[in-house]
N, C-alpha and C. Protein backbone atom coordinates (compact mmCIF):
# COMPACT_ATOMS: atom_id res chain seq x y z
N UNK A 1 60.84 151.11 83.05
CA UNK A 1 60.62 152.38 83.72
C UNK A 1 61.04 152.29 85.19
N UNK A 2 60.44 151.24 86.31
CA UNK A 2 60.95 150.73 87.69
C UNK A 2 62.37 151.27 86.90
N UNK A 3 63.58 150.16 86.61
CA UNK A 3 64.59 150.04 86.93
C UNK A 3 65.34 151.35 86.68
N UNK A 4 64.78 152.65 85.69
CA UNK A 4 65.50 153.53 85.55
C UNK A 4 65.27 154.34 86.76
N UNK A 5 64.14 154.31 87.58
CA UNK A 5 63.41 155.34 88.12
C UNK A 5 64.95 154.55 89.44
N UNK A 6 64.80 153.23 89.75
CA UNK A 6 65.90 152.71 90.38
C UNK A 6 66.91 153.24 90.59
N UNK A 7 67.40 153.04 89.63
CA UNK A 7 69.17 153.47 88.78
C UNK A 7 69.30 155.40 89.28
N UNK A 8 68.03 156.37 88.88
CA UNK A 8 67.76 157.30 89.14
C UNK A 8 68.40 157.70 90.83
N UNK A 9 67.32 157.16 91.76
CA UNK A 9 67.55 157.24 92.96
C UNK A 9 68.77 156.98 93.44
N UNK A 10 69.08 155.39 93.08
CA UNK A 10 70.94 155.12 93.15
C UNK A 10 71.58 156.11 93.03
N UNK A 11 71.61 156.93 91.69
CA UNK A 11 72.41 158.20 91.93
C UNK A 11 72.24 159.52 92.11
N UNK A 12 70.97 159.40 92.80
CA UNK A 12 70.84 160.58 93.62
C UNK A 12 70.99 160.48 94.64
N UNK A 13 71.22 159.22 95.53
CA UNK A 13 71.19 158.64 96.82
C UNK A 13 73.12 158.67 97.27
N UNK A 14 73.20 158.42 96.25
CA UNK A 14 75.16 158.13 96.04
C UNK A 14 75.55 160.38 96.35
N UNK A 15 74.82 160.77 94.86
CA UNK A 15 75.31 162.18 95.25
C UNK A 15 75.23 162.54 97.05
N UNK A 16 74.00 162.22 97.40
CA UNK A 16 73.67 162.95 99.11
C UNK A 16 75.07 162.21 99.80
N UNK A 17 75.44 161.35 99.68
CA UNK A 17 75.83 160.53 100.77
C UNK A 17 77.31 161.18 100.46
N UNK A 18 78.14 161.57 99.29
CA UNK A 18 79.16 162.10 99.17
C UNK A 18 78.90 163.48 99.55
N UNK A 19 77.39 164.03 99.18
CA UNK A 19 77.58 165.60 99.57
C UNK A 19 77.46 165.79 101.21
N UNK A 20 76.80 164.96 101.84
CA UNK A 20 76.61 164.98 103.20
C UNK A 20 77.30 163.95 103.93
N UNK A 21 77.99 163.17 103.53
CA UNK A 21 78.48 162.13 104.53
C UNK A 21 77.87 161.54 105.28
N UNK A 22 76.34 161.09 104.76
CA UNK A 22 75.68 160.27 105.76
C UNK A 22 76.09 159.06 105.99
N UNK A 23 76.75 158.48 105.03
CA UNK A 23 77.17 156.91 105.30
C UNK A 23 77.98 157.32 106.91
N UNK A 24 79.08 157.86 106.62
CA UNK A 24 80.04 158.16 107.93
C UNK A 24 79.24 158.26 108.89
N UNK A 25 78.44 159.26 109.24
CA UNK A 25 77.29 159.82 110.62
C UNK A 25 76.60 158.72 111.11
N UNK A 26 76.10 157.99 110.05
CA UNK A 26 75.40 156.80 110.38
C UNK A 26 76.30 155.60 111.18
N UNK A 27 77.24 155.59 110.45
CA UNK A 27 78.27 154.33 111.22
C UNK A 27 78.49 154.87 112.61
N UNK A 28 78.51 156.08 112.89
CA UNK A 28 79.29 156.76 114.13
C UNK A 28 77.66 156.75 115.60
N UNK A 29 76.72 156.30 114.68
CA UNK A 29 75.56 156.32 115.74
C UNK A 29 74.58 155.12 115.76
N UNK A 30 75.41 154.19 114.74
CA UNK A 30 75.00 152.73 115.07
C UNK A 30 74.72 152.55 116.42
N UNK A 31 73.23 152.13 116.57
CA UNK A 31 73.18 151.59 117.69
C UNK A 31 73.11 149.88 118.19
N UNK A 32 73.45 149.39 119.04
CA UNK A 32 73.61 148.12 119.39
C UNK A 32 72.36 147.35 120.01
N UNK A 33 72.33 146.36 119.71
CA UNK A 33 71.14 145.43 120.32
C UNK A 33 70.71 145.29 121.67
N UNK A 34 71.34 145.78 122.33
CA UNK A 34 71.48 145.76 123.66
C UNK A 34 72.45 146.79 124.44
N UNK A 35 71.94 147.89 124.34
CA UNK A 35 72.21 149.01 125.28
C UNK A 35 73.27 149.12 126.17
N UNK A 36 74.31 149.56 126.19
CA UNK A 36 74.77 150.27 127.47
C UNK A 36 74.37 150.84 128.18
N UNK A 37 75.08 151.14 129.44
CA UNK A 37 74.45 152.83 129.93
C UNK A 37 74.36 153.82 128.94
N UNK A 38 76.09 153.66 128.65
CA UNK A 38 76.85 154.65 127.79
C UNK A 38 75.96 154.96 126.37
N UNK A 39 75.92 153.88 125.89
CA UNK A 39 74.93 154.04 124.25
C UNK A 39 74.14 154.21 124.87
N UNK A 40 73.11 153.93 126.19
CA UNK A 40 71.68 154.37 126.04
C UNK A 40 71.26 155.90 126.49
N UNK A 41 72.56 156.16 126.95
CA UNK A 41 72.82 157.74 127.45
C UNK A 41 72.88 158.71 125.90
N UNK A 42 73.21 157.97 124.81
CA UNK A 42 73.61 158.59 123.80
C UNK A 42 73.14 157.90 122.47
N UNK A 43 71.59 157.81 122.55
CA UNK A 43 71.09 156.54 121.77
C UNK A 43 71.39 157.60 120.31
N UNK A 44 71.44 156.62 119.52
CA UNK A 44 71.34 156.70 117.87
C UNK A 44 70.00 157.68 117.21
N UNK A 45 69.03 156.95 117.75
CA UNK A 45 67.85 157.98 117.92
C UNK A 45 67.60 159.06 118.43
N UNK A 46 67.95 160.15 118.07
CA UNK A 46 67.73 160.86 118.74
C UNK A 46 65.94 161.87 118.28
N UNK A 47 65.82 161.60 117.72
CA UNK A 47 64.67 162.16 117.44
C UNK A 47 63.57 162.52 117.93
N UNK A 48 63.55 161.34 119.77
CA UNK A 48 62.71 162.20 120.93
C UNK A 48 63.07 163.59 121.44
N UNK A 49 64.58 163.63 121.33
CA UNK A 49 65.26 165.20 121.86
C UNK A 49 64.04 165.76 120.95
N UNK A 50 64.54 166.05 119.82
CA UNK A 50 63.92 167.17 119.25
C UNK A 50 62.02 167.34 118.59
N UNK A 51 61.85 165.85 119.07
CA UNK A 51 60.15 165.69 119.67
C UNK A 51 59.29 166.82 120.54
N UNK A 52 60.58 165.93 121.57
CA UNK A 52 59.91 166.61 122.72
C UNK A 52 60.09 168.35 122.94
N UNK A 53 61.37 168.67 122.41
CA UNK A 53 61.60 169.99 122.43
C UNK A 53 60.33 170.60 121.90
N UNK A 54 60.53 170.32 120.65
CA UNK A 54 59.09 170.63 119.67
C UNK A 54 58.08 170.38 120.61
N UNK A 55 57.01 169.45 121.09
CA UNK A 55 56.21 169.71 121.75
C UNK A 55 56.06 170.57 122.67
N UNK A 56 57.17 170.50 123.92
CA UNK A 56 57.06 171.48 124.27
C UNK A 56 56.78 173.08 124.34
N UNK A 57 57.93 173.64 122.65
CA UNK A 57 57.87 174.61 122.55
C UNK A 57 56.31 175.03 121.31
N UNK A 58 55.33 174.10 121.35
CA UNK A 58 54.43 174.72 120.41
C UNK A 58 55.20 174.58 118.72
N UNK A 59 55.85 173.78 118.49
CA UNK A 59 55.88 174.27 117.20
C UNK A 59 56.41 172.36 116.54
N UNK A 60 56.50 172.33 115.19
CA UNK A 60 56.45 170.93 114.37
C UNK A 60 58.10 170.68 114.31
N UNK A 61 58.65 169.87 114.40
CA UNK A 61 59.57 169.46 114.52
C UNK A 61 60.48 169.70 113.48
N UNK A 62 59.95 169.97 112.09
CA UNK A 62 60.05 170.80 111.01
C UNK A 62 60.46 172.14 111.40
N UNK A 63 59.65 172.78 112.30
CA UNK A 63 59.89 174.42 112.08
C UNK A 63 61.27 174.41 113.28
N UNK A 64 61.39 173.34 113.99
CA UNK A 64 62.50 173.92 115.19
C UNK A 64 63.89 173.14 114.23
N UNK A 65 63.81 172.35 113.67
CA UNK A 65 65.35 171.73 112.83
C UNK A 65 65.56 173.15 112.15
N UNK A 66 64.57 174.00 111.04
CA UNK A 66 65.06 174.92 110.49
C UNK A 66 65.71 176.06 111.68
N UNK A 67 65.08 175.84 112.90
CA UNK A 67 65.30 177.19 113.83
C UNK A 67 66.55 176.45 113.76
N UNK A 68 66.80 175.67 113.94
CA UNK A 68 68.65 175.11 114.82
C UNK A 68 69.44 174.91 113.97
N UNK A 69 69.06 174.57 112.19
CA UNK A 69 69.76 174.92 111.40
C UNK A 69 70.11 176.45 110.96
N UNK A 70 69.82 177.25 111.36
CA UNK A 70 70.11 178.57 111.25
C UNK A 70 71.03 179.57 112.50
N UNK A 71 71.60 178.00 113.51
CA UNK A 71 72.41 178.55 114.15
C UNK A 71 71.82 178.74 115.31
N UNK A 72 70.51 179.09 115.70
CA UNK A 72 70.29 178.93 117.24
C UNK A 72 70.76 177.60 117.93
N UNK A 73 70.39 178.06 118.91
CA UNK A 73 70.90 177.13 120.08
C UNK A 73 69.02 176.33 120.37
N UNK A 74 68.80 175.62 121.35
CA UNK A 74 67.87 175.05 121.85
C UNK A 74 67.25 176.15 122.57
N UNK A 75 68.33 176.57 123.49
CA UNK A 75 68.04 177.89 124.92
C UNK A 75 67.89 179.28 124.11
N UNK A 76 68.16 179.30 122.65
CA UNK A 76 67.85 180.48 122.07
C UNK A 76 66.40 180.43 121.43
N UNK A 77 66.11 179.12 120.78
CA UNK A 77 64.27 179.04 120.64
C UNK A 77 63.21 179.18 121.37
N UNK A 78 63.88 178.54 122.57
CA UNK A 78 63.10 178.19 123.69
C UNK A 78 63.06 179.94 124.57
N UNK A 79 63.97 180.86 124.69
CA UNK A 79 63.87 182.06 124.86
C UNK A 79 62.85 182.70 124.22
N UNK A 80 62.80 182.70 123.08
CA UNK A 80 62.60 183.57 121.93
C UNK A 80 60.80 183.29 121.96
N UNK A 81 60.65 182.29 122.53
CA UNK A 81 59.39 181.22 122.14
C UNK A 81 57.89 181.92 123.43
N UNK A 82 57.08 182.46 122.97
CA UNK A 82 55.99 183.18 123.79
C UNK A 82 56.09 182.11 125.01
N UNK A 83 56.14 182.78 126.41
CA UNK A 83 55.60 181.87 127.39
C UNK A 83 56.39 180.88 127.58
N UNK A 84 57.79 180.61 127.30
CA UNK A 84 58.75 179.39 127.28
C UNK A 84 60.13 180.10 127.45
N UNK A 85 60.65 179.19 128.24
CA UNK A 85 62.23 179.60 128.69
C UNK A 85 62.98 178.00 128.27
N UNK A 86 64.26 178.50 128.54
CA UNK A 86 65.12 177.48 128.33
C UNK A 86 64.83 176.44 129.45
N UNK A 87 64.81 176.97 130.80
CA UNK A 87 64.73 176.10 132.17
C UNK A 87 63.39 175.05 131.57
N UNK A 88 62.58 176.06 131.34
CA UNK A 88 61.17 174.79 131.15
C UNK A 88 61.55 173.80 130.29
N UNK A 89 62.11 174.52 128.97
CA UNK A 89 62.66 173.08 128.21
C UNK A 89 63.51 172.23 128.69
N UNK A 90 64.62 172.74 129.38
CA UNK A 90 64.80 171.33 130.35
C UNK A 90 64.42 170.96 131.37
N UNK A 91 63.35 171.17 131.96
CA UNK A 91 62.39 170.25 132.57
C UNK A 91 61.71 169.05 131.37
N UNK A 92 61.34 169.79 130.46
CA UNK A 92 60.27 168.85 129.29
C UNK A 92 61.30 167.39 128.63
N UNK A 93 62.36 167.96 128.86
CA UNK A 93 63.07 166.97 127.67
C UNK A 93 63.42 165.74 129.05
N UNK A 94 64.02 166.19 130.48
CA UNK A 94 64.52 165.45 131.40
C UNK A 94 63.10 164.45 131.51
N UNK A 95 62.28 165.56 131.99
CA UNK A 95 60.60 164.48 131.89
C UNK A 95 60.27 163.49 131.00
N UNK A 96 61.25 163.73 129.64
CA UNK A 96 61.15 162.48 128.12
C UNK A 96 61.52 161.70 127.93
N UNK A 97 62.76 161.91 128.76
CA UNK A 97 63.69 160.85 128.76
C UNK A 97 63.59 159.93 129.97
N UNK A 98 62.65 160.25 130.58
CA UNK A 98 62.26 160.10 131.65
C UNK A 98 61.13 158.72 132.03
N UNK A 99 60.32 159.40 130.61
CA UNK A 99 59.16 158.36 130.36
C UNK A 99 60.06 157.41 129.49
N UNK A 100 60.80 157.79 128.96
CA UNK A 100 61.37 157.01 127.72
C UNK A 100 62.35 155.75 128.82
N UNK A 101 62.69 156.15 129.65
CA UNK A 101 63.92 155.40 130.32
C UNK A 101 63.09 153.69 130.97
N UNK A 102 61.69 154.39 131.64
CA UNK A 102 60.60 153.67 132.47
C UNK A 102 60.11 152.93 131.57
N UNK A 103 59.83 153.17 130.31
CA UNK A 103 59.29 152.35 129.54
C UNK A 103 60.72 151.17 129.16
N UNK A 104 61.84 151.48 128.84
CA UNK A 104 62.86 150.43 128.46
C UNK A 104 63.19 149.59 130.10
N UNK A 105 63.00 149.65 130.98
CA UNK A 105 63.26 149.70 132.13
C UNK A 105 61.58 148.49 132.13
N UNK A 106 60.71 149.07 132.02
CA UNK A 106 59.76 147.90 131.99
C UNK A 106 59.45 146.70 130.61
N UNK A 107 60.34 147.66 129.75
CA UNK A 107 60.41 145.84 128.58
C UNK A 107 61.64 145.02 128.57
N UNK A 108 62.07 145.07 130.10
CA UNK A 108 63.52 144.65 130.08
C UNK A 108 64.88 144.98 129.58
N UNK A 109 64.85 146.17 128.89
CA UNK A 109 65.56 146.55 127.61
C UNK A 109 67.20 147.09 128.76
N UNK A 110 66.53 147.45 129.61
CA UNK A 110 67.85 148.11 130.55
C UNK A 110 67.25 147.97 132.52
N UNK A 111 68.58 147.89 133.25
CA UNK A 111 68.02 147.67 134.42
C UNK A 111 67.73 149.33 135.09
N UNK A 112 67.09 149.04 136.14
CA UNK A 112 67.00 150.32 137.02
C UNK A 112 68.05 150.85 137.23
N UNK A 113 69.30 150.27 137.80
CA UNK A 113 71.12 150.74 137.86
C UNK A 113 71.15 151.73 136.69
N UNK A 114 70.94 150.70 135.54
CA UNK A 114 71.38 151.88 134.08
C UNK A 114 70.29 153.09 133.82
N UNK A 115 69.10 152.56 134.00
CA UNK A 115 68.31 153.89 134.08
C UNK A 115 68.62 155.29 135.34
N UNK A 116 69.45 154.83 136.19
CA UNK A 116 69.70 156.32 136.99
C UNK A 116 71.25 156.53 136.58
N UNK A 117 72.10 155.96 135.88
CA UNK A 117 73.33 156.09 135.25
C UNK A 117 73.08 157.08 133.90
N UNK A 118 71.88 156.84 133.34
CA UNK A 118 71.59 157.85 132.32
C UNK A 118 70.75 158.59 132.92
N UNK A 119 70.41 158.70 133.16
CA UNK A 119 69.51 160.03 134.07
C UNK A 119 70.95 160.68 134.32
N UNK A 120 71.86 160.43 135.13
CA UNK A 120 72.79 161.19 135.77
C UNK A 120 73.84 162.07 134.41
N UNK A 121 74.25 160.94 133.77
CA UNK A 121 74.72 161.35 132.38
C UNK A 121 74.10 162.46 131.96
N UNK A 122 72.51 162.52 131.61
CA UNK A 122 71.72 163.77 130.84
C UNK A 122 71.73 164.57 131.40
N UNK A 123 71.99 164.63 132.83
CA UNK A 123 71.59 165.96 133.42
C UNK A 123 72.43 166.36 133.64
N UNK A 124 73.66 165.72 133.16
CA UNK A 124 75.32 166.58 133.23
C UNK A 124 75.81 167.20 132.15
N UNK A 125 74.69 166.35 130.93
CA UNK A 125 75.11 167.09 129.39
C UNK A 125 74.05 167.82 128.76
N UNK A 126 73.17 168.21 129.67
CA UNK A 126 71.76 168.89 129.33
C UNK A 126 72.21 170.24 129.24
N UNK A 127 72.84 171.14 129.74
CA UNK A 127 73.56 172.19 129.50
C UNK A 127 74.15 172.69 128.53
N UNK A 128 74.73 171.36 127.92
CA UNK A 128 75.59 171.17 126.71
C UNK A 128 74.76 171.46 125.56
N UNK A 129 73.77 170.36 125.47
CA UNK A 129 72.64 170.03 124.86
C UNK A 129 71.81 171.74 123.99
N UNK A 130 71.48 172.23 125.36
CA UNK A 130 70.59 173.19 125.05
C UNK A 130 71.62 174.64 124.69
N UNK A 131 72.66 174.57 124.79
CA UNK A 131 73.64 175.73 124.48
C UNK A 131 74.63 175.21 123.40
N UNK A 132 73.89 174.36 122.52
CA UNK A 132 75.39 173.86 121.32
C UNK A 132 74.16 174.58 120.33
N UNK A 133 75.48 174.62 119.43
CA UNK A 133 74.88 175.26 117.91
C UNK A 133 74.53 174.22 117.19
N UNK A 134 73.97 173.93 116.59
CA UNK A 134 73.54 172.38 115.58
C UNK A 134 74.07 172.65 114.40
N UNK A 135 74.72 172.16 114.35
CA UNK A 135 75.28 172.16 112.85
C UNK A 135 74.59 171.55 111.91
N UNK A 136 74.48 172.79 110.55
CA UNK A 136 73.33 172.13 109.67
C UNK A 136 73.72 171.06 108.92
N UNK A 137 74.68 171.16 108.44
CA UNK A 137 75.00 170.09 107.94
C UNK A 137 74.81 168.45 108.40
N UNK A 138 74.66 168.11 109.98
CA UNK A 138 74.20 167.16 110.52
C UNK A 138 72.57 167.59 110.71
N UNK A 139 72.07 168.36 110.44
CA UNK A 139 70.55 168.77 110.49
C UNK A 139 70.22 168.08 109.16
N UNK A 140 71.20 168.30 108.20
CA UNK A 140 70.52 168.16 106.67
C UNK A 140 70.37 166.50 106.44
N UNK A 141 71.89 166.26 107.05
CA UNK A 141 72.26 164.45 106.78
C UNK A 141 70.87 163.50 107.57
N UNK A 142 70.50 164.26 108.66
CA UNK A 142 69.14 163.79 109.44
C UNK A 142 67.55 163.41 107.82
N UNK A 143 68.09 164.60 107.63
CA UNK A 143 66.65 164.74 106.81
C UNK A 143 66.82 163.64 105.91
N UNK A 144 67.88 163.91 105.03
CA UNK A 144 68.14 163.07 104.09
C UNK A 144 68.09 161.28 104.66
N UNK A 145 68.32 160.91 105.44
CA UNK A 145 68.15 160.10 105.99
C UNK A 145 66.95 159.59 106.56
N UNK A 146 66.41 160.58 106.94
CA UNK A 146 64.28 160.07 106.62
C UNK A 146 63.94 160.08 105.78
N UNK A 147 64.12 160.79 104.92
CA UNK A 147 63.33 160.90 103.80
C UNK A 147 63.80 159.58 102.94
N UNK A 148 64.96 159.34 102.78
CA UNK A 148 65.15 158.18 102.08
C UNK A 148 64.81 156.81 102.67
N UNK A 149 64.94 156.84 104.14
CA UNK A 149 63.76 155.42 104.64
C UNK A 149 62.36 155.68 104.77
N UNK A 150 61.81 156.72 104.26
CA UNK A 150 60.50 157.07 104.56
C UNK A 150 60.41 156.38 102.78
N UNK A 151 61.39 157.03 102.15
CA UNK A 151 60.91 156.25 100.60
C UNK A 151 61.52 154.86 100.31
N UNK A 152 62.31 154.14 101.10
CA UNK A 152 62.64 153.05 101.01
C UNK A 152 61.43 152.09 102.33
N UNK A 153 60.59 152.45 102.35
CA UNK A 153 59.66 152.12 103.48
C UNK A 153 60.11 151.06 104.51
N UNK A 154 60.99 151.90 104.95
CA UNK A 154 61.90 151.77 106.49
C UNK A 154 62.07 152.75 107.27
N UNK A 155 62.32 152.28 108.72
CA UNK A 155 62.68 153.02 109.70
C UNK A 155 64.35 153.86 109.56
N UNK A 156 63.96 154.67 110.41
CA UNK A 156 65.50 155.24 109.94
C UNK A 156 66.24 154.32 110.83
N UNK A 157 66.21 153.78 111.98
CA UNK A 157 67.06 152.68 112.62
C UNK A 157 67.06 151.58 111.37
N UNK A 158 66.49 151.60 111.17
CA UNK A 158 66.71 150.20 109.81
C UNK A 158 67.32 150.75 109.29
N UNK A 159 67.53 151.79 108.66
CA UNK A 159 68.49 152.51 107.49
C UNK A 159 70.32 152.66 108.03
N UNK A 160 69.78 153.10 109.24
CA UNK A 160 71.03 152.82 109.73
C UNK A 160 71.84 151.56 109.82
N UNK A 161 71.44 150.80 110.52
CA UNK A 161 71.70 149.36 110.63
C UNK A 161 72.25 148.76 109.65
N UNK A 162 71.56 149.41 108.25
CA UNK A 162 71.54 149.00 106.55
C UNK A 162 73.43 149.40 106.68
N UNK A 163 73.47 151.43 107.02
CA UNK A 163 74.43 151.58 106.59
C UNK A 163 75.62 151.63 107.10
N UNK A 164 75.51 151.19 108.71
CA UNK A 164 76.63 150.69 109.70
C UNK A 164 77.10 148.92 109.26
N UNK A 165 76.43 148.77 108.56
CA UNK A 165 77.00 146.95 107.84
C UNK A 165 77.83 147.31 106.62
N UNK A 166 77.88 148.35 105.91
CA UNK A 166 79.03 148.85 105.87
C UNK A 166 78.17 149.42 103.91
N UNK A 167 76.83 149.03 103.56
CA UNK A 167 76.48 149.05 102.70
C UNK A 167 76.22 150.22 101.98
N UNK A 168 75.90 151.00 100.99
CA UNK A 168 75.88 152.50 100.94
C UNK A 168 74.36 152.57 100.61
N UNK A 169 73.86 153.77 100.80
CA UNK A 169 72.10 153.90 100.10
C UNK A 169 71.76 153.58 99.29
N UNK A 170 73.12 153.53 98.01
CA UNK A 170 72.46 153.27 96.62
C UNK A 170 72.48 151.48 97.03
N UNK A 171 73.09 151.13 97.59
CA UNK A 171 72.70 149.50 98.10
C UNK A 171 71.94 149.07 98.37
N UNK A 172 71.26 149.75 99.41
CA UNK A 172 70.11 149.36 99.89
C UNK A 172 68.94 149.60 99.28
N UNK A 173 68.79 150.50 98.29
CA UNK A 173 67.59 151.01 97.27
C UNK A 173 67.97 149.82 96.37
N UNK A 174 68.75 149.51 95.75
CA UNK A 174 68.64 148.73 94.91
C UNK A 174 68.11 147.34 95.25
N UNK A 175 68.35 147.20 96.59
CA UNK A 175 68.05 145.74 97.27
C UNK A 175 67.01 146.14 97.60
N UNK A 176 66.08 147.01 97.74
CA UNK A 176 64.82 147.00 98.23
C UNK A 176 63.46 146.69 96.70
């Protein structure tokens, strides 16, 4: 029963990855052991962005992927959103990355130099950020990609890692 339920997932894991191209997305946001500016300006993780957005704007991180899969923008939720503007959300997210930078900055992970090199970076592409359309299709490949290390009981950086070594999902389910 295991090995069919196995075999099962294998090819349901194989369909997502041809219907969404997560293998590809994943290789393209491999992140490295040791940070750049550049990669840490543009980490793999991104999942504090849309944390913190979510906190900010009152709502589950769930309900704002569907808002941005439906074509809003960040500055169009954050409008739309009682008591919240776009400006505040970028205050909230600069403030996240903010705590986020101080904390890698105190486990050695990056120096002070690179922490105001990405600071400078975000606040040149924060504009960008909050006025791009999200394409659902990279909204969907996200999900699919938790959900299958949430059921392969891994991190999605682990999953990645799995599938930037060049391995496919149904690989890694089977090896798990």
């Amino acid at each position: 029963m295991l090995r069919n339920g196995r075999r099962l997932l294998g090819t349901l894991v194989a369909f997502l990855i041809i219907l969404s191209g997560a293998a590809a997305f994943a290789a393209t946001v491999a992140s490295s052991p040791a940070p750049s500016a550049r990669s840490a300006a543009r980490p793999a993780d991104r999942s504090w962005l849309i944390t913190a957005a979510a906190e900010y704007l009152g709502m589950t991180t769930a309900q704002l992927r569907t808002q941005l899969a439906s074509g809003k923008t960040l500055s169009d939720v954050a409008n739309a959103t009682s008591g919240k503007s776009a400006a505040g959300l970028s205050g909230a997210l600069s403030s996240a990355l903010q705590t986020k930078l101080a904390a890698a900055v105190a486990a050695g992970k990056i120096s002070t130099a690179a922490e105001q090199k990405i600071e400078a970076a975000f606040a040149k592409r924060l504009p960008t950020l909050l006025n791009r359309r999200w394409d659902r299709a990279a909204v969907e490949r996200a999900w699919v990609l938790k959900t299958s290390a949430q059921y392969l009981g891994m991190t999605t950086a682990q999953l990645r890692t799995q599938l930037a070594s060049g391995k496919t999902l149904s690989d890694v389910a089977n090896a798990t």
